[in-house]
PDB file of N, CA and C in Angstrom:
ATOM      1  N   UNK A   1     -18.252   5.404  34.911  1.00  0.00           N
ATOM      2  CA  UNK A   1     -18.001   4.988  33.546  1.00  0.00           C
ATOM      3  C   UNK A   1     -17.256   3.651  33.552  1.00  0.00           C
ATOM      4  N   UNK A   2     -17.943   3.386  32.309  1.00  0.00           N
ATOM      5  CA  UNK A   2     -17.156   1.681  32.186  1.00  0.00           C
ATOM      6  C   UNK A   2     -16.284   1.373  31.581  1.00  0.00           C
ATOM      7  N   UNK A   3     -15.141   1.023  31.204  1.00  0.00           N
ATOM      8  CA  UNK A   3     -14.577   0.490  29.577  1.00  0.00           C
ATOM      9  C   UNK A   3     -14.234  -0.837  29.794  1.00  0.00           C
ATOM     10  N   UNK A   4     -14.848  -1.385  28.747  1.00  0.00           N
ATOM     11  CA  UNK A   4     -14.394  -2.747  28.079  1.00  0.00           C
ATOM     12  C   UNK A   4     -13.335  -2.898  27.260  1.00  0.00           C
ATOM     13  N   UNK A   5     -12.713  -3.609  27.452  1.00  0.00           N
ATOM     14  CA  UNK A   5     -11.778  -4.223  26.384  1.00  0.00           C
ATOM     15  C   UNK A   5     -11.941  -5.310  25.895  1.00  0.00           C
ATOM     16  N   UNK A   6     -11.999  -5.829  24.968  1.00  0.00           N
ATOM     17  CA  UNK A   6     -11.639  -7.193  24.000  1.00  0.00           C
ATOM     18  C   UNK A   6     -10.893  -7.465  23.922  1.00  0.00           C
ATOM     19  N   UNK A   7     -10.592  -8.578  24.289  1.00  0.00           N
ATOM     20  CA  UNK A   7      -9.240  -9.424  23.599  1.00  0.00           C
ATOM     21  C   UNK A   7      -9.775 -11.007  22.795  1.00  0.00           C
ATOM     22  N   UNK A   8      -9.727 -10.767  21.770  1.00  0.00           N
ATOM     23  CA  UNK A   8     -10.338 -11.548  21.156  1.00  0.00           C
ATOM     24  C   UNK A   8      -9.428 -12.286  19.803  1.00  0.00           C
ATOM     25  N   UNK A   9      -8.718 -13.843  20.377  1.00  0.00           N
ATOM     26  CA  UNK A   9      -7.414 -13.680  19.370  1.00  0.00           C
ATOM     27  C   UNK A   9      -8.346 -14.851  18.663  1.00  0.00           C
ATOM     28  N   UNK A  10      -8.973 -15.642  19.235  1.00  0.00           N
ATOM     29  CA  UNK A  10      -9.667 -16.922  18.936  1.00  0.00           C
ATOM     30  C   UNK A  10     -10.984 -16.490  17.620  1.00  0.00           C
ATOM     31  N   UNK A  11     -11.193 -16.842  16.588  1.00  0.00           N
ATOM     32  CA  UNK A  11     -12.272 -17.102  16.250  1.00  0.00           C
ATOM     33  C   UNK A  11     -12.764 -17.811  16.404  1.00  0.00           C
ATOM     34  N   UNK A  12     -13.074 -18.679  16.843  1.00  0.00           N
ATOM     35  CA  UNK A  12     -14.111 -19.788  17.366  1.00  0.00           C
ATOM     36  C   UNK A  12     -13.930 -20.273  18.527  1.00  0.00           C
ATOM     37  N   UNK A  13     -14.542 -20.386  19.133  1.00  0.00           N
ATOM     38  CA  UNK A  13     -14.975 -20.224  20.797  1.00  0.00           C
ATOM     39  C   UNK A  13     -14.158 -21.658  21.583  1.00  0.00           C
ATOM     40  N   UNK A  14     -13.495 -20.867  22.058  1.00  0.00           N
ATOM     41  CA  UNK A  14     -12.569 -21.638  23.184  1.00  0.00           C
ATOM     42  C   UNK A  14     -12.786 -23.413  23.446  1.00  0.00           C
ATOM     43  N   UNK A  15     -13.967 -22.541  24.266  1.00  0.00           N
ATOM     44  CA  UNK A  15     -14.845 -23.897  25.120  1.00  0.00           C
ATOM     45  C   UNK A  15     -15.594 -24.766  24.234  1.00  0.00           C
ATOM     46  N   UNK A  16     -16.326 -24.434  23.344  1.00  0.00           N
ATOM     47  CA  UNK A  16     -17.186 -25.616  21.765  1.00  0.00           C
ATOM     48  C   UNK A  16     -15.716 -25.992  21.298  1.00  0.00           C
ATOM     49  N   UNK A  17     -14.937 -25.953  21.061  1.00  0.00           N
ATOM     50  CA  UNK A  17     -13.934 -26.449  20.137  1.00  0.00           C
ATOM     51  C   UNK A  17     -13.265 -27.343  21.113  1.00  0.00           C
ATOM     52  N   UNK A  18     -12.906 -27.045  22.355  1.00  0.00           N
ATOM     53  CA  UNK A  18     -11.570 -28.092  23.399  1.00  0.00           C
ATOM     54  C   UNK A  18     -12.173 -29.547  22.811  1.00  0.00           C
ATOM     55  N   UNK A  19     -13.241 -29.678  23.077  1.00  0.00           N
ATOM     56  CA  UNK A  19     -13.724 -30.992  23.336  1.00  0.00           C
ATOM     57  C   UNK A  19     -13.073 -31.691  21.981  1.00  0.00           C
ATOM     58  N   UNK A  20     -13.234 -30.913  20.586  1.00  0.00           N
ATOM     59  CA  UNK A  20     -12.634 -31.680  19.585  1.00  0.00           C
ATOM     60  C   UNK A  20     -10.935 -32.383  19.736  1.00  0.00           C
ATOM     61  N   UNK A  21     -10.144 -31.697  20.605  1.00  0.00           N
ATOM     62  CA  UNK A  21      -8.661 -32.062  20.692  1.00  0.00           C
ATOM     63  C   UNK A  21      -8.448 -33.393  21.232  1.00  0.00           C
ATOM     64  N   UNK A  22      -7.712 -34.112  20.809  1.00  0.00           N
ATOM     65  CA  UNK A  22      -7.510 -35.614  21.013  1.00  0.00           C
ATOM     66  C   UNK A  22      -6.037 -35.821  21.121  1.00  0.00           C
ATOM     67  N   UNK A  23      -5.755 -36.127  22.586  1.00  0.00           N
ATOM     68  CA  UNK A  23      -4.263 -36.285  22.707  1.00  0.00           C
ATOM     69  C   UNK A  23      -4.011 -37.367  22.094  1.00  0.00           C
ATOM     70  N   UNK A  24      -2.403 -37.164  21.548  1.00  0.00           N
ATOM     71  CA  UNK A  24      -2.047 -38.538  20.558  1.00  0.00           C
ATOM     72  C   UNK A  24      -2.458 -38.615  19.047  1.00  0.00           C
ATOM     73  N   UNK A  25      -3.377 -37.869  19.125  1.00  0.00           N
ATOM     74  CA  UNK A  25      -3.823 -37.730  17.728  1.00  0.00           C
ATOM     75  C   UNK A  25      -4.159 -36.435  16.841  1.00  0.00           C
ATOM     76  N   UNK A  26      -4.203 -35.148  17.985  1.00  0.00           N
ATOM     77  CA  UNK A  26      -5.193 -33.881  16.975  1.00  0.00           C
ATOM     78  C   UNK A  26      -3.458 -33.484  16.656  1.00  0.00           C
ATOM     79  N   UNK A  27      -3.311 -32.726  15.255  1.00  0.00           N
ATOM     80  CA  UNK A  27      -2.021 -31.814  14.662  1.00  0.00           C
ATOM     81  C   UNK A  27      -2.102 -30.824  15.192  1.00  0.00           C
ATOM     82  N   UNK A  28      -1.272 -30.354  14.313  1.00  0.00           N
ATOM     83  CA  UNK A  28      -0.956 -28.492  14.897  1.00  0.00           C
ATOM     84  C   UNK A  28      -1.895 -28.197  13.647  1.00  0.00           C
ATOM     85  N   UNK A  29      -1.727 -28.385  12.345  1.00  0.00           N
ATOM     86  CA  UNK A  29      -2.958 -28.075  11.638  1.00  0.00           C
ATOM     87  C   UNK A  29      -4.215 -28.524  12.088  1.00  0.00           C
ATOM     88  N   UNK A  30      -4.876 -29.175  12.262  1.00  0.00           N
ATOM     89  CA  UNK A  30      -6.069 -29.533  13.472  1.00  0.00           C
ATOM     90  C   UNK A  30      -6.426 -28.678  14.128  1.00  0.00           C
ATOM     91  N   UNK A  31      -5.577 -28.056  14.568  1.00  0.00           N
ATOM     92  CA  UNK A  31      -5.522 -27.067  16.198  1.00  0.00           C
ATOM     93  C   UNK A  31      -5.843 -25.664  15.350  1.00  0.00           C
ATOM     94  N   UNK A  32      -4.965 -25.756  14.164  1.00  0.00           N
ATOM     95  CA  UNK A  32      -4.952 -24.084  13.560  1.00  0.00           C
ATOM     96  C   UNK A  32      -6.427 -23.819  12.899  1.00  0.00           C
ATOM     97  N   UNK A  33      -6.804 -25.651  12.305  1.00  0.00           N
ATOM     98  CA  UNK A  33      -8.178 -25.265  11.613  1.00  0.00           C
ATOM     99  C   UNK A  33      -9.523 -24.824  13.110  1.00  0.00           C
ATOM    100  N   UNK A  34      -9.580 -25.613  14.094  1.00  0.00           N
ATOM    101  CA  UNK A  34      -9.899 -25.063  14.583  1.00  0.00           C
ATOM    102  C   UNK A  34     -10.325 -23.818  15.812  1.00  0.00           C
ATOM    103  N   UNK A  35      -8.593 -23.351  15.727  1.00  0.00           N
ATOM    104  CA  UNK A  35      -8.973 -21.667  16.366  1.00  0.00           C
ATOM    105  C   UNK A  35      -8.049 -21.176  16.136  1.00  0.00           C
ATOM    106  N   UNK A  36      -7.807 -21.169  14.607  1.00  0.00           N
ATOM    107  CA  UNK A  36      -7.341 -20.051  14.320  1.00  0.00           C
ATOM    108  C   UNK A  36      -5.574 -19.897  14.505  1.00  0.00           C
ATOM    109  N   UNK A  37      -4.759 -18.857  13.910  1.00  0.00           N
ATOM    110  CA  UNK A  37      -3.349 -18.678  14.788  1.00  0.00           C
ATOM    111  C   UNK A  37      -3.492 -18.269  16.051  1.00  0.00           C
ATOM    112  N   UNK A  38      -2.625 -19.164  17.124  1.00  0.00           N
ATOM    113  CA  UNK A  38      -2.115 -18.765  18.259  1.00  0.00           C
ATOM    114  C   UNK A  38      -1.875 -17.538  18.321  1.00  0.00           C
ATOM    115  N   UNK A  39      -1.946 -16.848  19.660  1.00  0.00           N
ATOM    116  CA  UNK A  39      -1.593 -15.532  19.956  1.00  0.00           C
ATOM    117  C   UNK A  39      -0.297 -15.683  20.510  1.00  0.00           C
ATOM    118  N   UNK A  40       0.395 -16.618  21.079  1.00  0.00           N
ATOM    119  CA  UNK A  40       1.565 -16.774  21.320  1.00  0.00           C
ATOM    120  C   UNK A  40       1.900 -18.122  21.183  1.00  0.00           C
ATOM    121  N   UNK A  41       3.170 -18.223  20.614  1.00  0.00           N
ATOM    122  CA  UNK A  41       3.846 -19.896  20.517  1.00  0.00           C
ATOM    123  C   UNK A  41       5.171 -19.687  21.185  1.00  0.00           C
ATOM    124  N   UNK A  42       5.165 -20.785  21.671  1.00  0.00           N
ATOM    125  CA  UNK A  42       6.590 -21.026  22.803  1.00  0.00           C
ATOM    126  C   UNK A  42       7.024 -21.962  22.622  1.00  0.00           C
ATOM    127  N   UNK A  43       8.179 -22.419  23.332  1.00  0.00           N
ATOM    128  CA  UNK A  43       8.740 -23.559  23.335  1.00  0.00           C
ATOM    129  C   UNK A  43       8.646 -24.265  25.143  1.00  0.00           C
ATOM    130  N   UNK A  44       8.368 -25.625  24.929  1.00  0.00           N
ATOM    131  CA  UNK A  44       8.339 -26.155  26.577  1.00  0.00           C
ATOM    132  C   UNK A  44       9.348 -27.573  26.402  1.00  0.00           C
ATOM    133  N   UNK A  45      10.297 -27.887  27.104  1.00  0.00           N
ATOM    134  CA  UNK A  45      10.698 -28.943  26.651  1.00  0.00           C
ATOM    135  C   UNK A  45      11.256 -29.666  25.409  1.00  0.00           C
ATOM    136  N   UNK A  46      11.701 -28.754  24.716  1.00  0.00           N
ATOM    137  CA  UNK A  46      12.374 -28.449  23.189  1.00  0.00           C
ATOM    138  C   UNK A  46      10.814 -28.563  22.273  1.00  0.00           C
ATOM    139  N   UNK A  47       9.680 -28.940  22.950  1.00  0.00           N
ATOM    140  CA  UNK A  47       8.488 -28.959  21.725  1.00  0.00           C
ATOM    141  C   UNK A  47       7.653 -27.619  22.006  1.00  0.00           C
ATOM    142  N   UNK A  48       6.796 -27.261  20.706  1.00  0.00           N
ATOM    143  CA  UNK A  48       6.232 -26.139  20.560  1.00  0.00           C
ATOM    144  C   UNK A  48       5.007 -26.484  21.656  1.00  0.00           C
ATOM    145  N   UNK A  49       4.641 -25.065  21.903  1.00  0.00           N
ATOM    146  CA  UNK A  49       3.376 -25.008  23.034  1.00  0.00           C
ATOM    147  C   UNK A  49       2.943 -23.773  22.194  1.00  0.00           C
ATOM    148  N   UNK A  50       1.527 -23.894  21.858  1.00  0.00           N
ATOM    149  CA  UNK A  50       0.607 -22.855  21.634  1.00  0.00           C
ATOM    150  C   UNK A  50      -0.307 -22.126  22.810  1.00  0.00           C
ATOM    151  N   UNK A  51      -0.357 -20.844  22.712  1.00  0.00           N
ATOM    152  CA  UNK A  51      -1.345 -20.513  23.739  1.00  0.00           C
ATOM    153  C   UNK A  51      -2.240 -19.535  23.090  1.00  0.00           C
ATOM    154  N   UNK A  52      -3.894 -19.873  23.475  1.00  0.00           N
ATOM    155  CA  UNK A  52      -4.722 -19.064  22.914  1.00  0.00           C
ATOM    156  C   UNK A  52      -5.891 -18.451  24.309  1.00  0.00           C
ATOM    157  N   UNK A  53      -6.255 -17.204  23.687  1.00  0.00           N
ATOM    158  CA  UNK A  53      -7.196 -16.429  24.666  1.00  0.00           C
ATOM    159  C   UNK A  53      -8.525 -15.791  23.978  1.00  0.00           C
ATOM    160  N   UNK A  54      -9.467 -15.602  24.661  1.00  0.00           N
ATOM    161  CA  UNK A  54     -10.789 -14.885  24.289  1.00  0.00           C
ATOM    162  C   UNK A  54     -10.886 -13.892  25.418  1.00  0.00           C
ATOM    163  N   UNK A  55     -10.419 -13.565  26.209  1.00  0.00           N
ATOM    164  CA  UNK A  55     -10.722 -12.733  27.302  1.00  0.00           C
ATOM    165  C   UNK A  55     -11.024 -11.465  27.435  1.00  0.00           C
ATOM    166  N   UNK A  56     -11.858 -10.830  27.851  1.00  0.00           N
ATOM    167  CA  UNK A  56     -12.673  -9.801  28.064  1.00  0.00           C
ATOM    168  C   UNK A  56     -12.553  -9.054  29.386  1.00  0.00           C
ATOM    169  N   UNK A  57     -11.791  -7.930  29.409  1.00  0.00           N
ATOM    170  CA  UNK A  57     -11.479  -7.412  30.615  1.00  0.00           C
ATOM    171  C   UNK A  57     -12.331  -6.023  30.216  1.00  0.00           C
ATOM    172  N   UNK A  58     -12.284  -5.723  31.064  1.00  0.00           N
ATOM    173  CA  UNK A  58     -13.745  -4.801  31.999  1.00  0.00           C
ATOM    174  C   UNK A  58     -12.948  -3.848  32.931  1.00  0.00           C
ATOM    175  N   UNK A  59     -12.750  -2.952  32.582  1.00  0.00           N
ATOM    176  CA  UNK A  59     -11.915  -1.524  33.770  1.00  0.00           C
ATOM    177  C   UNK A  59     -13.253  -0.740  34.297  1.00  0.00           C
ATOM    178  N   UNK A  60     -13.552  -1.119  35.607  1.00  0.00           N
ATOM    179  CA  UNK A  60     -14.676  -0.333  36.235  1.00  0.00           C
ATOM    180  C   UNK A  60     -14.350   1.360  36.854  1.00  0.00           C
ATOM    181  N   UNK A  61     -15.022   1.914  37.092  1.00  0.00           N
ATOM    182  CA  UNK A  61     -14.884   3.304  37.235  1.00  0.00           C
ATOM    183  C   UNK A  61     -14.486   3.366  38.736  1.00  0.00           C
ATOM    184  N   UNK A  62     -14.550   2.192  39.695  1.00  0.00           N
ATOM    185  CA  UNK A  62     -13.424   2.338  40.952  1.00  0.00           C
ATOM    186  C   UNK A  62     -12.713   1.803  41.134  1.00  0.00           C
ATOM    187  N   UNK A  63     -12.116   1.363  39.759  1.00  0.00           N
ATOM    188  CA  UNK A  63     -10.680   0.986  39.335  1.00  0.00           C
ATOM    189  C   UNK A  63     -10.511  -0.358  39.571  1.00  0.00           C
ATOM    190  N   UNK A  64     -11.527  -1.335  39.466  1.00  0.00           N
ATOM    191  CA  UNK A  64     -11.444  -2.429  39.842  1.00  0.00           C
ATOM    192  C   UNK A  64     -11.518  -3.289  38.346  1.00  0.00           C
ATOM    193  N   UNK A  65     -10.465  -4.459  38.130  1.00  0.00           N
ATOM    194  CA  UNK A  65     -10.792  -5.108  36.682  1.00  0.00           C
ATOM    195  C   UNK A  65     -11.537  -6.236  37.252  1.00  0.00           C
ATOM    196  N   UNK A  66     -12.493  -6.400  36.224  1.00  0.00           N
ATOM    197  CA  UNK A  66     -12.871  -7.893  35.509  1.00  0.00           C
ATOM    198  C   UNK A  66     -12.839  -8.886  34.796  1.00  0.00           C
ATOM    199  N   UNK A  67     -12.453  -9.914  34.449  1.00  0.00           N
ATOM    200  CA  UNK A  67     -11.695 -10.497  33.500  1.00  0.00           C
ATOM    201  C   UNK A  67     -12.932 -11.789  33.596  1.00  0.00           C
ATOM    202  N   UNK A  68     -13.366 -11.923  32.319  1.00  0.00           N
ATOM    203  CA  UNK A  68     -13.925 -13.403  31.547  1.00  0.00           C
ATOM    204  C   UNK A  68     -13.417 -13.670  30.291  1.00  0.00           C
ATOM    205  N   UNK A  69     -13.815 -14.928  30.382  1.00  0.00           N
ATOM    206  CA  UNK A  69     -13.753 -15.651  29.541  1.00  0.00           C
ATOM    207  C   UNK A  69     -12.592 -16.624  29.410  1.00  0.00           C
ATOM    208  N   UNK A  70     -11.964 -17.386  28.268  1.00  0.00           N
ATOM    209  CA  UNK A  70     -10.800 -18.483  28.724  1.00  0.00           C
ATOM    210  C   UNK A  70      -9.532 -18.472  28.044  1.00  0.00           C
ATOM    211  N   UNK A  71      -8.705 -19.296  28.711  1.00  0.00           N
ATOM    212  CA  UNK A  71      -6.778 -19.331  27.939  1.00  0.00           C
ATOM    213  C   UNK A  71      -7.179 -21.323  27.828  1.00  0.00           C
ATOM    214  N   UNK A  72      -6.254 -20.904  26.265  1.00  0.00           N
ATOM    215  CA  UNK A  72      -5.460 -22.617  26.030  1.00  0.00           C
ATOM    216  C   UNK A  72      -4.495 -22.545  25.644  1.00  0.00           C
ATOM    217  N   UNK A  73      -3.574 -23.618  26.667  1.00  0.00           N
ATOM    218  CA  UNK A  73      -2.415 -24.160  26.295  1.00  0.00           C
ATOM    219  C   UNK A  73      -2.099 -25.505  25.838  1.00  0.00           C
ATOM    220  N   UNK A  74      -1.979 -25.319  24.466  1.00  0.00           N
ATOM    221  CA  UNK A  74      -1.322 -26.685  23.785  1.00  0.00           C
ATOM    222  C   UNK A  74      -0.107 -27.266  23.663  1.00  0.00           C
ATOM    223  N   UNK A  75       0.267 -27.989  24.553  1.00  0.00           N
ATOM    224  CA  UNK A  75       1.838 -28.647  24.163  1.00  0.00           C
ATOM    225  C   UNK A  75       1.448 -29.729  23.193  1.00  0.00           C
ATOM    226  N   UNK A  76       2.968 -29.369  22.216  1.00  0.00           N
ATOM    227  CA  UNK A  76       2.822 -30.562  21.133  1.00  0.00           C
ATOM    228  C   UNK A  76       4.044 -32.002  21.364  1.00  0.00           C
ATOM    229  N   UNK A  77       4.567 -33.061  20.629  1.00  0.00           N
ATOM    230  CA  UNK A  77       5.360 -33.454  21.097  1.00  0.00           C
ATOM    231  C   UNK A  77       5.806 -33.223  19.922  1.00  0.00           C
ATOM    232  N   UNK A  78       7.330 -34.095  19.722  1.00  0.00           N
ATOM    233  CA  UNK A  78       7.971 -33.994  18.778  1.00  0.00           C
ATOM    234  C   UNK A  78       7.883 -33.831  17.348  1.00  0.00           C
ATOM    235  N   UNK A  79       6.818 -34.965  16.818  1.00  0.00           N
ATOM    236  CA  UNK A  79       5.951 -35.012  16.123  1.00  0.00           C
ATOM    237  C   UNK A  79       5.205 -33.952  15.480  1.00  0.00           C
ATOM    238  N   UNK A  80       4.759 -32.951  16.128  1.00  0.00           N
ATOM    239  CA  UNK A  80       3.761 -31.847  16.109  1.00  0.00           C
ATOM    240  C   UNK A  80       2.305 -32.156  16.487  1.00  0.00           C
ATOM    241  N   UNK A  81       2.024 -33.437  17.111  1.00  0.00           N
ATOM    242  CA  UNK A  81       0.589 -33.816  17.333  1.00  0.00           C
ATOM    243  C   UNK A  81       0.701 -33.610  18.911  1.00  0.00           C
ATOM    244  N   UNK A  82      -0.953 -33.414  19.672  1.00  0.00           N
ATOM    245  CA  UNK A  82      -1.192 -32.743  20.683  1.00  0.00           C
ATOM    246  C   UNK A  82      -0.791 -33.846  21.930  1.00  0.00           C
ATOM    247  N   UNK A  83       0.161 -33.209  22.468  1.00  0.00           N
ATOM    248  CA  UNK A  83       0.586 -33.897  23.807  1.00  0.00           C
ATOM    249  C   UNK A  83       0.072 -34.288  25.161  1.00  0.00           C
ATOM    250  N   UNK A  84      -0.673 -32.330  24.997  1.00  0.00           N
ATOM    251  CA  UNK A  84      -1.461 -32.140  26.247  1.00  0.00           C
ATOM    252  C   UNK A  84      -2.254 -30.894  26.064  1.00  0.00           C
ATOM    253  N   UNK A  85      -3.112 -30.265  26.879  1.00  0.00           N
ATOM    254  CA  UNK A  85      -3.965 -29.472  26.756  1.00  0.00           C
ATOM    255  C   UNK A  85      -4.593 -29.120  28.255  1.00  0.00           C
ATOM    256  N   UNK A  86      -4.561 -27.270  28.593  1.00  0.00           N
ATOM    257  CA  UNK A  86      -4.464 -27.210  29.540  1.00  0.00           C
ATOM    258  C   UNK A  86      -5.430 -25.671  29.085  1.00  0.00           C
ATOM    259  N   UNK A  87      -6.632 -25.853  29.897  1.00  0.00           N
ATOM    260  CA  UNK A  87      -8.000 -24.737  29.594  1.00  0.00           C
ATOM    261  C   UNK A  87      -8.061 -23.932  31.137  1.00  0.00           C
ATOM    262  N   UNK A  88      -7.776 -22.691  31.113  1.00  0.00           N
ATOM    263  CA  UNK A  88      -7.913 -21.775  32.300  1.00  0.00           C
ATOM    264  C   UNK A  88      -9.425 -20.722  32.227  1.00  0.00           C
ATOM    265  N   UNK A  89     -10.435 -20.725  33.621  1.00  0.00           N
ATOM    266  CA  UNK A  89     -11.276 -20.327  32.936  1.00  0.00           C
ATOM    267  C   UNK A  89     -11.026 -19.654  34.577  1.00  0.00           C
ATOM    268  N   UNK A  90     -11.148 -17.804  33.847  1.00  0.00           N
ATOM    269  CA  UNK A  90     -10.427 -17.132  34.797  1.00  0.00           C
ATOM    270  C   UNK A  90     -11.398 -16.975  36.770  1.00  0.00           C
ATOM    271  N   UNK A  91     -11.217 -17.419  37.642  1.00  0.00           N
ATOM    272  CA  UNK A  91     -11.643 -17.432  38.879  1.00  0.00           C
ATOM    273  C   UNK A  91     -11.665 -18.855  39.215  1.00  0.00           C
ATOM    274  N   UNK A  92     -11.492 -19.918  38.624  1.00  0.00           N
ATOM    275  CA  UNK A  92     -11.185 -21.420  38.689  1.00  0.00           C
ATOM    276  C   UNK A  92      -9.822 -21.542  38.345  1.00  0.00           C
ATOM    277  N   UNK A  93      -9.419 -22.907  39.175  1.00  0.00           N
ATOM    278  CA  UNK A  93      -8.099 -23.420  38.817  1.00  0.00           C
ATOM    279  C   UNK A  93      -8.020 -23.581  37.535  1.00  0.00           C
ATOM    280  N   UNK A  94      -6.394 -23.437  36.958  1.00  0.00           N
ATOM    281  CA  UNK A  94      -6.431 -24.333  35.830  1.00  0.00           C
ATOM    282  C   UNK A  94      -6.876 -25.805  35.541  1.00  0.00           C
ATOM    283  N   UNK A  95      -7.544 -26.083  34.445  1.00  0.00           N
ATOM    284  CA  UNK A  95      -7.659 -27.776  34.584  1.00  0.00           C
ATOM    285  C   UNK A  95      -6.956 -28.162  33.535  1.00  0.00           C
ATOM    286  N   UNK A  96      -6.391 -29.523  33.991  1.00  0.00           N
ATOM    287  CA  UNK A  96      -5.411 -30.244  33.158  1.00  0.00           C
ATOM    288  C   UNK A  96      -7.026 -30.820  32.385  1.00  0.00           C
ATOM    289  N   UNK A  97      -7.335 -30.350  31.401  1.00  0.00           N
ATOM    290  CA  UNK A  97      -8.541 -30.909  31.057  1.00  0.00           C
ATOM    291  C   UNK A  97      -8.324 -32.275  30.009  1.00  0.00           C
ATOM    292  N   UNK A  98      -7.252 -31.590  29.077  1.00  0.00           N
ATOM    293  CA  UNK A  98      -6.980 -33.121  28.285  1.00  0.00           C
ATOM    294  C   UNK A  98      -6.563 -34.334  28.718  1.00  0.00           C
ATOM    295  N   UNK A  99      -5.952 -34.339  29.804  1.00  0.00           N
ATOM    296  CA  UNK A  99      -5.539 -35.440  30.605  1.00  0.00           C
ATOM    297  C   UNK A  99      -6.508 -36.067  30.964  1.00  0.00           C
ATOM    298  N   UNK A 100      -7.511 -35.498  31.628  1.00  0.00           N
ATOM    299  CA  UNK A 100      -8.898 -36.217  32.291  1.00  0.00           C
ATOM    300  C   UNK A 100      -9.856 -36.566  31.239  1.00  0.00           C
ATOM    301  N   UNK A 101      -9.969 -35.514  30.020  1.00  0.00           N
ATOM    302  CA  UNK A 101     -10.969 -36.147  29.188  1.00  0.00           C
ATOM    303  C   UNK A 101     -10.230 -37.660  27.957  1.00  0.00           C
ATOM    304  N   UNK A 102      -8.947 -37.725  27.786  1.00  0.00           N
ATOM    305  CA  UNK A 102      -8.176 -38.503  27.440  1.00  0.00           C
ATOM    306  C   UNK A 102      -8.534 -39.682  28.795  1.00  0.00           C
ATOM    307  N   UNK A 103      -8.109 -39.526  29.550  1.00  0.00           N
ATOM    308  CA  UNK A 103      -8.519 -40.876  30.947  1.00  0.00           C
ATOM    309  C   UNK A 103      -9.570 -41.826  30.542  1.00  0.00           C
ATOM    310  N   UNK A 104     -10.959 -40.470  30.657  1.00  0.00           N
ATOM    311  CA  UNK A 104     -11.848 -41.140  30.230  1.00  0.00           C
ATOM    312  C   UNK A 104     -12.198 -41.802  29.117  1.00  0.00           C
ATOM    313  N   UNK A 105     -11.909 -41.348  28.008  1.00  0.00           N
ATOM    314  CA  UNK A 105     -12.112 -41.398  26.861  1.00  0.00           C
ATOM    315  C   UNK A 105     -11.297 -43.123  26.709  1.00  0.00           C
ATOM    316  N   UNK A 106     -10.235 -43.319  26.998  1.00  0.00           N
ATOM    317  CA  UNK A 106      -9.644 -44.012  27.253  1.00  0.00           C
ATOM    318  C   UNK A 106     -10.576 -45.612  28.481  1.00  0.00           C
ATOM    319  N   UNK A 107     -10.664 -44.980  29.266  1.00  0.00           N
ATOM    320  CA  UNK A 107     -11.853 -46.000  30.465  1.00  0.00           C
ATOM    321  C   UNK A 107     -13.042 -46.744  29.604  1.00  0.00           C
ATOM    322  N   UNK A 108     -13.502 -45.922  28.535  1.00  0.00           N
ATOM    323  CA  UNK A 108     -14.697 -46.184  27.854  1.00  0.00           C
ATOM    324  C   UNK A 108     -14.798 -47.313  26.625  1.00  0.00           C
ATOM    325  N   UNK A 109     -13.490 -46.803  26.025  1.00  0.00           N
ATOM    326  CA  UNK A 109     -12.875 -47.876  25.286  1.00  0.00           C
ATOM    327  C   UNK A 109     -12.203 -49.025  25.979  1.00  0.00           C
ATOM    328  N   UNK A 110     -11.596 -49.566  26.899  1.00  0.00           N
ATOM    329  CA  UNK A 110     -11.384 -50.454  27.852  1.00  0.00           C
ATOM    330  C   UNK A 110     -12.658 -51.348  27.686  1.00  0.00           C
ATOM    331  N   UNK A 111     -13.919 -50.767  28.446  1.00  0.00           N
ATOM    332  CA  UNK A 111     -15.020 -51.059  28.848  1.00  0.00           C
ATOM    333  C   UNK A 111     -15.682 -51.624  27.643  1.00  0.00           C
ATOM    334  N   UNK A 112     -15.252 -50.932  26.782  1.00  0.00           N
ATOM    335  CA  UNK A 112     -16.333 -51.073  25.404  1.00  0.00           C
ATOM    336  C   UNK A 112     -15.791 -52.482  24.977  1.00  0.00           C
ATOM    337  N   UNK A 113     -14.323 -52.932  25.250  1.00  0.00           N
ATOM    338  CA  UNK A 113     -13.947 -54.459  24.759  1.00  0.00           C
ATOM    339  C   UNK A 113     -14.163 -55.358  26.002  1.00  0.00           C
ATOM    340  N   UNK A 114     -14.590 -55.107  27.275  1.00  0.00           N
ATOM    341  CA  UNK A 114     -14.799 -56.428  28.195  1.00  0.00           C
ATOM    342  C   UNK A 114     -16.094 -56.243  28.129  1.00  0.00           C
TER     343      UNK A 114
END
């Protein structure tokens, strides 16, 4: 026998939505319109950090779990606009994903004025 569990805090899907977050620029309203209230808010560095999950754990009948699907962590700065952004997709490292897609995003515009 199988049982599933849901954990399902996100309405709208983790992974389609990251790409919208824009360090320097997305809010905490931004963030709320698109997924929803956080399942947990913290503090990192006197600024708020949101963390959200979709994850789907799976209790197999020889007692072994399974876990899919993904976690986000949003640090904000003082301000309340997005600092950083950090997407865990469970059996892979965490990726500092906003950092790298900010890099680029950043490289392109560079490029786009020489």
């Amino acid at each position: 026998m199988v049982v599933r569990l849901f954990i399902k805090f996100v309405v709208n899907s983790i992974c389609s939505n990251v790409r919208k977050i824009k360090i320097g620029t997305t809010t905490q309203k931004e963030i709320i319109d698109l997924f929803g209230q956080p399942l947990r808010i913290g503090i990192s560095n006197g600024n708020e950090v949101y963390f959200y999950s979709n994850e789907i754990i799976t209790f197999n009948h020889d007692k072994t779990v399974k876990r899919d699907g993904n976690s986000l962590l949003i640090e904000f700065d003082e301000k309340n606009i997005v600092k950083n952004y950090y997407l865990n997709i469970p059996g892979k490292e965490t990726i500092l994903f906003g950092y790298l897609i900010h890099k680029i995003e950043m490289q392109n515009k560079i490029n786009q004025v020489q």
